[in-house]
N, C-alpha and C. Protein backbone atom coordinates (compact mmCIF):
# COMPACT_ATOMS: atom_id res chain seq x y z
N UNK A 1 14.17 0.60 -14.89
CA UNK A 1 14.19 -0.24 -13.70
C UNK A 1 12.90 -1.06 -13.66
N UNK A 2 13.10 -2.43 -13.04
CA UNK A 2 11.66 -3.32 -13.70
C UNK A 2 11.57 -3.57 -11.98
N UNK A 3 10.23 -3.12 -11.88
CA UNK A 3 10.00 -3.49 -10.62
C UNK A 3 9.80 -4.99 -10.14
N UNK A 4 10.41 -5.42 -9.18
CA UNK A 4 10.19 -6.66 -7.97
C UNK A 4 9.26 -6.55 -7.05
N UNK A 5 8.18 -7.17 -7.11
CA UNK A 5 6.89 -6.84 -6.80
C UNK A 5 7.14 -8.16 -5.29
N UNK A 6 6.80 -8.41 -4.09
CA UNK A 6 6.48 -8.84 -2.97
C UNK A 6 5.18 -8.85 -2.65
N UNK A 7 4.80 -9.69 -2.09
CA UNK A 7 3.54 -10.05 -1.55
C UNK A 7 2.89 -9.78 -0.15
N UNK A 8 2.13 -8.82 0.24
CA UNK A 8 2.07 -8.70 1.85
C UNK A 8 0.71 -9.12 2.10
N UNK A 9 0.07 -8.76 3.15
CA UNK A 9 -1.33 -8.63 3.34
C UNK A 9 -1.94 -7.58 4.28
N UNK A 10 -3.13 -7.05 3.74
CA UNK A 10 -3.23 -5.70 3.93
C UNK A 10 -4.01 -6.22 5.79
N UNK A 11 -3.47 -5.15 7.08
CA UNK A 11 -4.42 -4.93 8.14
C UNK A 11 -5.64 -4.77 8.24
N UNK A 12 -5.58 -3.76 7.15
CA UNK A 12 -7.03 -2.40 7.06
C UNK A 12 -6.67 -1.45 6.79
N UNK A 13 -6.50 -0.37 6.41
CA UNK A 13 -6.13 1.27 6.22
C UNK A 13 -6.00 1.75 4.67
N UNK A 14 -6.09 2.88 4.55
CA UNK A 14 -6.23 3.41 3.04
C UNK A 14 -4.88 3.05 1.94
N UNK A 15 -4.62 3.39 1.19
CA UNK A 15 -3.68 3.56 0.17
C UNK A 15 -3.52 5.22 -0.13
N UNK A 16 -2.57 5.29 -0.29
CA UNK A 16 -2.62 7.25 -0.23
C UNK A 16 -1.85 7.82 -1.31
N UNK A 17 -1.92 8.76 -1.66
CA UNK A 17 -1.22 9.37 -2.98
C UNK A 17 0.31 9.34 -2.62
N UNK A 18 0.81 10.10 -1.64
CA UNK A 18 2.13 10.02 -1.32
C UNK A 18 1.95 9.47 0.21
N UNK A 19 3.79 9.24 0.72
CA UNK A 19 3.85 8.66 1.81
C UNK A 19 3.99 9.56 3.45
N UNK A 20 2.80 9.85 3.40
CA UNK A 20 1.98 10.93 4.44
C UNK A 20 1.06 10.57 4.56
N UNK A 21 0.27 10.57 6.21
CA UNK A 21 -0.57 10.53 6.65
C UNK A 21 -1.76 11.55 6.39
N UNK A 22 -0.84 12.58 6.23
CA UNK A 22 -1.69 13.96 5.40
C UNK A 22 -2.45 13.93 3.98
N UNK A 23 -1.58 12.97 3.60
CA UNK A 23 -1.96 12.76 1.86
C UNK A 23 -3.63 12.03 1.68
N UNK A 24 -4.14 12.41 0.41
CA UNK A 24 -5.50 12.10 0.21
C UNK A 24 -5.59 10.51 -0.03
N UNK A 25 -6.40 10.09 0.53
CA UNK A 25 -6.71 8.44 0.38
C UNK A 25 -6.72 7.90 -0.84
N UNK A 26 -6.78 7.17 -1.79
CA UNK A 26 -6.84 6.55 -3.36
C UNK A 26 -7.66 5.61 -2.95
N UNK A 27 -7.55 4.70 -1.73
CA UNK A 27 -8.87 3.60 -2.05
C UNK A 27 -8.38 2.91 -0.45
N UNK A 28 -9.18 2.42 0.08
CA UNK A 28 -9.31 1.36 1.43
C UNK A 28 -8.93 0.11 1.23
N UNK A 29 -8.32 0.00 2.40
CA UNK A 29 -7.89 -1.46 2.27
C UNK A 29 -8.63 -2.24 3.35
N UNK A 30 -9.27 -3.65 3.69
CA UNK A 30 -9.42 -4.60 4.67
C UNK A 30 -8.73 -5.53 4.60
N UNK A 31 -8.54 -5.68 5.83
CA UNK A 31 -8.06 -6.80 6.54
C UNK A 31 -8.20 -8.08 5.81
N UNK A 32 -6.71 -8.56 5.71
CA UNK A 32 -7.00 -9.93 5.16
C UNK A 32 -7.07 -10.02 3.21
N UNK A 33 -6.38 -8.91 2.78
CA UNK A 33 -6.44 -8.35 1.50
C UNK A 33 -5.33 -8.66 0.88
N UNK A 34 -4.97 -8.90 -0.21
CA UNK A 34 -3.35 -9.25 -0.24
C UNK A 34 -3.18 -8.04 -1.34
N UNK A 35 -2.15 -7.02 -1.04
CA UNK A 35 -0.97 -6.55 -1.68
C UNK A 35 0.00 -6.86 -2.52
N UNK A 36 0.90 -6.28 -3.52
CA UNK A 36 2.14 -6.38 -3.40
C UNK A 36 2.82 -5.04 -3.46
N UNK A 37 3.85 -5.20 -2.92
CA UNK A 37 4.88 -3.96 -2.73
C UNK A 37 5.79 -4.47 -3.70
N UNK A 38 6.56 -2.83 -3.90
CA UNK A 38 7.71 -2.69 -4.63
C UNK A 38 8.76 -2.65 -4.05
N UNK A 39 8.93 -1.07 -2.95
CA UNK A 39 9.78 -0.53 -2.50
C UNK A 39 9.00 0.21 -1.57
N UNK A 40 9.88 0.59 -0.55
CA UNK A 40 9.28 1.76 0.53
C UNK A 40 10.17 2.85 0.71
N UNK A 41 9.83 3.87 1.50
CA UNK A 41 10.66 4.99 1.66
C UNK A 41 9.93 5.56 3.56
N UNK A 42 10.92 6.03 3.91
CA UNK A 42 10.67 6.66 5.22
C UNK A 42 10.56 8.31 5.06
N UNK A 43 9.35 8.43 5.48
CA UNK A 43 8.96 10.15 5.63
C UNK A 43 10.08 10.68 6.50
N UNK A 44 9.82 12.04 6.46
CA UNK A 44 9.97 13.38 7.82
C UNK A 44 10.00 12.73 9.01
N UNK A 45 9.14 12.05 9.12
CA UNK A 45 8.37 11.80 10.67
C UNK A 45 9.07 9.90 10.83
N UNK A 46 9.78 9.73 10.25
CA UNK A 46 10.49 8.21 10.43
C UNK A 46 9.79 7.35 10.04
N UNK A 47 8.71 7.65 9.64
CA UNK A 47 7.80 5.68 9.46
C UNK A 47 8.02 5.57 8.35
N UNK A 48 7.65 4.47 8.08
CA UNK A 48 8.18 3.46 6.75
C UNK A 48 6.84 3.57 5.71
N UNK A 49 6.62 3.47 5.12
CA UNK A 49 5.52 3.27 3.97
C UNK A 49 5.84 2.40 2.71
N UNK A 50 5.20 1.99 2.49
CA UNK A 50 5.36 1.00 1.06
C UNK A 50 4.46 1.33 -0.11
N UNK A 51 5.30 0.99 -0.90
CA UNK A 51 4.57 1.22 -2.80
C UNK A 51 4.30 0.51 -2.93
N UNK A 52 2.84 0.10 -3.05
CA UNK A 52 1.82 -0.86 -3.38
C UNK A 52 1.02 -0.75 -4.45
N UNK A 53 0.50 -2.56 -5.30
CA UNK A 53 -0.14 -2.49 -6.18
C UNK A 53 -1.45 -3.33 -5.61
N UNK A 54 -2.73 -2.83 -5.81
CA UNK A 54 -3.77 -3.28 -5.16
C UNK A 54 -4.72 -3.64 -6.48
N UNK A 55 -4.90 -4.56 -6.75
CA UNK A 55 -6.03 -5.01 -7.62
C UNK A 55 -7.68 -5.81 -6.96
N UNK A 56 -8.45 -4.77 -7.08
CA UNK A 56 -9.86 -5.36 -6.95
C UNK A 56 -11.18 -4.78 -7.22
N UNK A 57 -11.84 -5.67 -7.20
CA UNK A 57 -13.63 -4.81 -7.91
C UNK A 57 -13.48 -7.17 -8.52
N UNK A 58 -15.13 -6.55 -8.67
CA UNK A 58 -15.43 -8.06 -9.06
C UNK A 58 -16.50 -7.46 -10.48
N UNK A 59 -16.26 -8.81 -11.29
CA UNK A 59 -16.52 -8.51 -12.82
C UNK A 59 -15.33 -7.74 -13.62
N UNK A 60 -15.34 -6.34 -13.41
CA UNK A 60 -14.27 -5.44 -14.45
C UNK A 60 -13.14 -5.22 -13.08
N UNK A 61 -11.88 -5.74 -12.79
CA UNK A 61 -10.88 -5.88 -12.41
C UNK A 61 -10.21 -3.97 -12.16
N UNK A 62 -10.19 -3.70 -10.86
CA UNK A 62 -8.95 -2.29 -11.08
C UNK A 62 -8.32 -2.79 -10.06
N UNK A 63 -6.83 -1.54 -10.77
CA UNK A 63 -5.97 -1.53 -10.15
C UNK A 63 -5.62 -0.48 -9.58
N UNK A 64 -4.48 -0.11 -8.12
CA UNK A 64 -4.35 1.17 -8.18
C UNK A 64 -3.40 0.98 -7.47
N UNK A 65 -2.31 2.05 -7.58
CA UNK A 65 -0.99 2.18 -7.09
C UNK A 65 -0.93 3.50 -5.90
N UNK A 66 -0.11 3.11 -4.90
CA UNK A 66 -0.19 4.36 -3.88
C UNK A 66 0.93 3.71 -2.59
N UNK A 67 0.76 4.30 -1.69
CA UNK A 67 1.46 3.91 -0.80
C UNK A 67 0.61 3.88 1.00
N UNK A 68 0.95 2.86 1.32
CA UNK A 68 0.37 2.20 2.96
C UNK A 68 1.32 2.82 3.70
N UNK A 69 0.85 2.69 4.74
CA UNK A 69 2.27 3.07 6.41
C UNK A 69 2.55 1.50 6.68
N UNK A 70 3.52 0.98 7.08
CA UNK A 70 3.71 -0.04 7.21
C UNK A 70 2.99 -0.85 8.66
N UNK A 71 2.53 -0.05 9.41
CA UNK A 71 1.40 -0.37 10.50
C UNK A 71 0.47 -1.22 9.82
N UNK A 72 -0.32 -1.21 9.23
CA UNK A 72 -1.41 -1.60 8.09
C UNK A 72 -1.10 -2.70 6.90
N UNK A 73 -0.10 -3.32 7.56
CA UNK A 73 0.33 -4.32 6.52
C UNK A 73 1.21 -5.61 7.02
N UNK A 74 1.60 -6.44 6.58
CA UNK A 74 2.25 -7.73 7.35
C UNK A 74 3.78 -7.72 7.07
N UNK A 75 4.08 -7.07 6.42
CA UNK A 75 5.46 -6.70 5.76
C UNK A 75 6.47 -5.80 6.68
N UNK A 76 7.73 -5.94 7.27
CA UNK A 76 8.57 -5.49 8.37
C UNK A 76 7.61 -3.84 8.42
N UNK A 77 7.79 -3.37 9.90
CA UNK A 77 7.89 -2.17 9.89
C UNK A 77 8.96 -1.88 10.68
């Protein structure tokens, strides 16, 4: 399956290993950041979260994959 990547922009809030509020952070996001998502999935608890690819650092470029709550992003919640 080849992922379809979308474009959002981040609120502010972390990126997290899985789609839980419980789950450990992978990296911060600010406001005004641009994203892209793949796909989302709805927890236990009904909220929406999205699979996101976040690229940044200046000079040597990272990337990192995880998932947002859809509160924290410009993309439907």
């Amino acid at each position: 399956m080849t992922a379809s990547w979308n474009q959002t922009t981040s609120l502010g809030g972390p990126i997290r290993k899985c789609y839980a509020a419980s789950c450990d952070a992978v990296v911060q996001t600010y406001s005004g950041e641009w994203l892209d998502w793949d796909h989302y999935a709805t927890n236990g608890s009904g909220n929406r979260w999205y699979y996101v690819r976040y690229s940044f650092g200046s000079g040597i470029p990272h990337t990192v994959y995880g998932w947002i709550y859809c509160g924290n992003v410009t993309a439907p919640c």
